[in-house]
Protein backbone atom coordinates (compact mmCIF):
# COMPACT_ATOMS: atom_id res chain seq x y z
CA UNK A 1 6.90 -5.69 -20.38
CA UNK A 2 7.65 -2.56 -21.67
CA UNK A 3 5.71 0.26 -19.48
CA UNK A 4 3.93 3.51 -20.46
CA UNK A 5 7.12 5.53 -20.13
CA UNK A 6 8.03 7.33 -23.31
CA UNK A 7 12.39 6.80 -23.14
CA UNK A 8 14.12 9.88 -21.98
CA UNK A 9 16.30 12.30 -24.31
CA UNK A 10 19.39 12.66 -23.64
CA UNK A 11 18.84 16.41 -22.22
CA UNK A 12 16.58 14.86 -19.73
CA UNK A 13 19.46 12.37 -19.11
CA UNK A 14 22.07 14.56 -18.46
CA UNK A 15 19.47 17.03 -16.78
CA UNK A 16 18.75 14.22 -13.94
CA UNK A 17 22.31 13.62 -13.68
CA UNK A 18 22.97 17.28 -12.53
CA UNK A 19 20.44 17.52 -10.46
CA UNK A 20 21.24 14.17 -8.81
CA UNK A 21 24.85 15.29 -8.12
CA UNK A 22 23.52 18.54 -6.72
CA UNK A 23 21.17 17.09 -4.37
CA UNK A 24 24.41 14.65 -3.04
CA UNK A 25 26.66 17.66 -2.41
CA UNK A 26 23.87 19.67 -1.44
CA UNK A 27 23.71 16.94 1.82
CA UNK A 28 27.08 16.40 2.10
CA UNK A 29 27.09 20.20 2.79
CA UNK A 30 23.94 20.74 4.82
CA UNK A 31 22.41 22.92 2.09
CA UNK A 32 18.97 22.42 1.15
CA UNK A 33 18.16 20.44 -2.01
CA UNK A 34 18.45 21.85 -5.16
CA UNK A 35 15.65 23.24 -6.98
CA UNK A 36 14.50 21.82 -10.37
CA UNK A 37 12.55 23.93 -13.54
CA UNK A 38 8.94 22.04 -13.66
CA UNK A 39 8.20 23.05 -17.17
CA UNK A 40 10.13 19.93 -18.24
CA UNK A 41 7.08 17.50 -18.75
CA UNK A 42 9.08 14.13 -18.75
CA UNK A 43 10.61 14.76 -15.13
CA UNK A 44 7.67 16.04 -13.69
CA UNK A 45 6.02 12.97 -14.92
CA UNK A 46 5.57 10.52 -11.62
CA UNK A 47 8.34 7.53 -12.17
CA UNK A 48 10.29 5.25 -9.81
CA UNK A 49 13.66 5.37 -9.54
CA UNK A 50 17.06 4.41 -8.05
CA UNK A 51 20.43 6.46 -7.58
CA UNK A 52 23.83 4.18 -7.41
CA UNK A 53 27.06 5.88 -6.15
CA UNK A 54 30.51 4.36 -7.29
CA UNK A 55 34.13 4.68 -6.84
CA UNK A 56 35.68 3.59 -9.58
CA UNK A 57 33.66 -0.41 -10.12
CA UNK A 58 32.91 -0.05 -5.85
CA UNK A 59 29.37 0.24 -5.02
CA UNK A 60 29.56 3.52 -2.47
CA UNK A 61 25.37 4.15 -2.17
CA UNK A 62 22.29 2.80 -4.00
CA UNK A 63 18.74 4.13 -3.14
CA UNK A 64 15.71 3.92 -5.03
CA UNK A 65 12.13 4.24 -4.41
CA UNK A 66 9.36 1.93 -6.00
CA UNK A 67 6.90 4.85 -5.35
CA UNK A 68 5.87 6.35 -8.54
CA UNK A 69 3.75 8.73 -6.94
CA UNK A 70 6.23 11.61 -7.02
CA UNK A 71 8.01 13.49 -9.86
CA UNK A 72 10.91 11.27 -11.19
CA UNK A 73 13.05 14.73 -10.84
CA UNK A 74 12.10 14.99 -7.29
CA UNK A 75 12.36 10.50 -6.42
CA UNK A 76 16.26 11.44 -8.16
CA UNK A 77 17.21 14.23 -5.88
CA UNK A 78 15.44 12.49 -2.41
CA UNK A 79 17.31 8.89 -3.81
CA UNK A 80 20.51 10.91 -4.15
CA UNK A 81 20.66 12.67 -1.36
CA UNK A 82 19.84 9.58 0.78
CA UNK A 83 22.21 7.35 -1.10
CA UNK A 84 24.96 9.47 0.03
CA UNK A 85 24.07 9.68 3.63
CA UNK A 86 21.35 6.88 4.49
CA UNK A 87 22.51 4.12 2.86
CA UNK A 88 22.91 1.40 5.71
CA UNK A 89 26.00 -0.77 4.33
CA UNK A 90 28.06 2.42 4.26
CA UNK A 91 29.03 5.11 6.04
CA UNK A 92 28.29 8.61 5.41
CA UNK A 93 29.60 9.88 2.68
CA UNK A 94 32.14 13.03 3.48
CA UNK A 95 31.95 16.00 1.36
CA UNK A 96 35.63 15.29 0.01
CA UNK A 97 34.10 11.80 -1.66
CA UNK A 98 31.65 13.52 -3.93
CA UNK A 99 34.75 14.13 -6.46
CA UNK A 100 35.73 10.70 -6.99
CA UNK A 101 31.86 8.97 -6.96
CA UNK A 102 30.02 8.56 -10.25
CA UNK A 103 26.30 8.45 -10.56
CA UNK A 104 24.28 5.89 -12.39
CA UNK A 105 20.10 6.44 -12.40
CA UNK A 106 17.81 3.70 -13.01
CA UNK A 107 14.74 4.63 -14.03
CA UNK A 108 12.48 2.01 -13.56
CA UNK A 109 9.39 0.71 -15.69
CA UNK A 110 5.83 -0.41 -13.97
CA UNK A 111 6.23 -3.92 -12.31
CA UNK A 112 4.57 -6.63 -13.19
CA UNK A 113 4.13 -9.94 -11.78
CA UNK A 114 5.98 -12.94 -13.01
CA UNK A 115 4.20 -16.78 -12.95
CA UNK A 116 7.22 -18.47 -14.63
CA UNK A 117 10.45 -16.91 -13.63
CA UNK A 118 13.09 -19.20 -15.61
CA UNK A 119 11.15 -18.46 -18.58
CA UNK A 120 10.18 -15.05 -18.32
CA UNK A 121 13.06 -13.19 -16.63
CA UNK A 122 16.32 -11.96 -18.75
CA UNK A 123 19.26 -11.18 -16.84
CA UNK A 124 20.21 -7.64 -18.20
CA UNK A 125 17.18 -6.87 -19.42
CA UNK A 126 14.65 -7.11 -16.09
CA UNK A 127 15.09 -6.11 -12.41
CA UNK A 128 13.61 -7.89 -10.02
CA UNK A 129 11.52 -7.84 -6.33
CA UNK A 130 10.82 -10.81 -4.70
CA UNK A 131 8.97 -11.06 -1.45
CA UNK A 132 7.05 -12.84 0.73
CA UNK A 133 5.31 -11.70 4.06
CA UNK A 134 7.02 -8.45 5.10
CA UNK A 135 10.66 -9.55 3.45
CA UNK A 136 10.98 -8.36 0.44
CA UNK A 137 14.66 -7.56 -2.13
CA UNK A 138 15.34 -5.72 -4.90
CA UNK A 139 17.77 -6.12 -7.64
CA UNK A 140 18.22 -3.61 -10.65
CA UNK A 141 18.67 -4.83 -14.00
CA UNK A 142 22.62 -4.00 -14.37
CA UNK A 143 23.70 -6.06 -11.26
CA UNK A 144 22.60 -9.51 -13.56
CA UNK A 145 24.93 -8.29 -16.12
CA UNK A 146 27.50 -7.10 -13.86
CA UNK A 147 27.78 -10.54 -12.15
CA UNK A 148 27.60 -12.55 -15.12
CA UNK A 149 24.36 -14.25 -13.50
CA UNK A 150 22.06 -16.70 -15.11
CA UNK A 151 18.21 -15.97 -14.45
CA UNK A 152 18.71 -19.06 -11.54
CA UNK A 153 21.10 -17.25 -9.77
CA UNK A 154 19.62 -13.63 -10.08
CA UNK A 155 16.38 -15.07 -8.74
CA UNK A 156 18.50 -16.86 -6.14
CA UNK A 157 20.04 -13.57 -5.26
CA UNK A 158 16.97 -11.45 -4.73
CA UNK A 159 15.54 -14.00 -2.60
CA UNK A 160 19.03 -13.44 -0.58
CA UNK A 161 18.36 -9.63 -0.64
CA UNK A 162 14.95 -10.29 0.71
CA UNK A 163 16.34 -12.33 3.70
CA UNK A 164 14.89 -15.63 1.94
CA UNK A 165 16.47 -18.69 1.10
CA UNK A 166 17.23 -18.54 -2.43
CA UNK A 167 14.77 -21.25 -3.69
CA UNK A 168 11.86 -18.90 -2.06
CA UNK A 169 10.74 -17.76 -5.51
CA UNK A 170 10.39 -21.58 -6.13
CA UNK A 171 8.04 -22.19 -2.97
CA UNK A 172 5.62 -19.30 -3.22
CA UNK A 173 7.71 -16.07 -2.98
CA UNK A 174 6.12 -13.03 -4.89
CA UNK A 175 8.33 -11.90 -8.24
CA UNK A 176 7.90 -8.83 -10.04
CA UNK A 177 9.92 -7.89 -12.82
CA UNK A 178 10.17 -4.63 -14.19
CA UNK A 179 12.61 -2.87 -16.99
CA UNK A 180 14.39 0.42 -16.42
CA UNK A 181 16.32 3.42 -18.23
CA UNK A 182 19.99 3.14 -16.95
CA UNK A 183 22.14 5.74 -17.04
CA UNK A 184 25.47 7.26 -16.08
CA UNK A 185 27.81 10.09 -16.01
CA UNK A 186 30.11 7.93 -17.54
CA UNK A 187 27.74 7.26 -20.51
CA UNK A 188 26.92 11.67 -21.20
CA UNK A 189 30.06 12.49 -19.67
CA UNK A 190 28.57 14.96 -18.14
C-alpha cells in the first residue's frame, strides 16, 4: 500500500515542523501566514496531510485535509493554523498555549480501498476512512497504537467517528486505508 511518495529527510521534517508552528502563532496573533521557500521540491510536491496539537499526552487540535491537490507545505500551514483555532471539540487556542503544545504531522499516503478489512488493515501501520452516504470518519495511523486497538475495534471506531454504528464497515460502509509519515517535535527536537 505503499504510495508514490518518496519518504521525507529529516530537513524536510524539521522544515514542516517550523513552518507548522509559525502558521499556529501566526493565527493565534492575527498575523498573516508565514511564507515558505518553493525551491524545496518535496514540499511543493501536492500531499495530504494532518496537523495534531498536544499538551503533554492531551489531544488540544487535529486537522488534516485529504486533498492532495495543494503543496504539502501549504495543506501543513492551512491544517495548523486551523487546528489551533477551528477545531470544533476545542476552544480557541490563546496565544499563551502555543508554548506548552507540541506538533505532530501526518503525512498521509494515497488511499486505497479495502475489500477485507480484518485481513488487510494493521493497527499502527494504516489509517483509516470509513463512510457511507454523506457520513464519513477518519482515523490516523498513531491513534490504533495509542489505544492499544485491535483492527476490530479501530474499524469499530472510525465507523463511530463517521456517526455509524460500529459494525457499518461490516454492512456496506466504504473503507479506505492509507499509510502516512508521522512526525513530531518531540522526535527532531526541534
Amino acid at each position: 500500500m505503499s504510495g508514490p511518495y518518496p519518504p521525507l529527510g529529516e530537513d524536510e521534517r524539521r522544515a514542516l515542523l517550523h513552518l507548522a508552528r509559525s502558521a499556529m502563532v501566526a493565527r493565534l496573533e492575527n498575523l498573516p501566514p508565514p511564507d515558505w521557500p518553493r525551491d524545496r521540491p518535496r514540499l511543493v510536491r501536492p500531499q495530504a496531510a494532518f496537523v495534531t496539537l498536544k499538551t503533554g499526552a492531551v489531544l488540544r487540535g487535529c486537522i488534516g485535509s485529504l486533498d492532495p491537490h495543494a503543496s504539502l507545505a501549504d495543506n501543513v500551514v492551512r491544517c495548523a493554523a486551523a487546528a489551533a483555532t477551528e477545531d470544533p471539540r476545542f476552544p480557541p487556542l490563546e496565544s499563551a498555549d502555543a508554548v506548552n503544545l507540541r506538533i505532530e504531522i501526518s503525512v498521509l499516503g494515497p488511499l486505497a480501498r479495502i475489500h477485507t478489512p480484518l485481513e488487510e488493515v494493521v493497527p499502527g501501520r494504516h489509517g483509516l476512512v470509513v463512510s457511507s452516504g454523506s457520513r464519513r470518519g477518519l482515523l490516523l495511523p498513531q491513534v490504533a497504537e495509542e489505544h492499544g486497538w485491535d483492527a476490530r475495534t479501530f474499524l469499530g471506531e472510525a465507523c463511530r467517528k463517521a456517526g455509524l454504528p460500529p459494525d457499518a464497515w461490516e454492512r456496506g460502509a466504504t473503507v479506505q486505508a492509507f499509510e502516512a509519515e508521522v512526525f513530531g517535535e518531540e522526535d527532531l527536537l526541534v
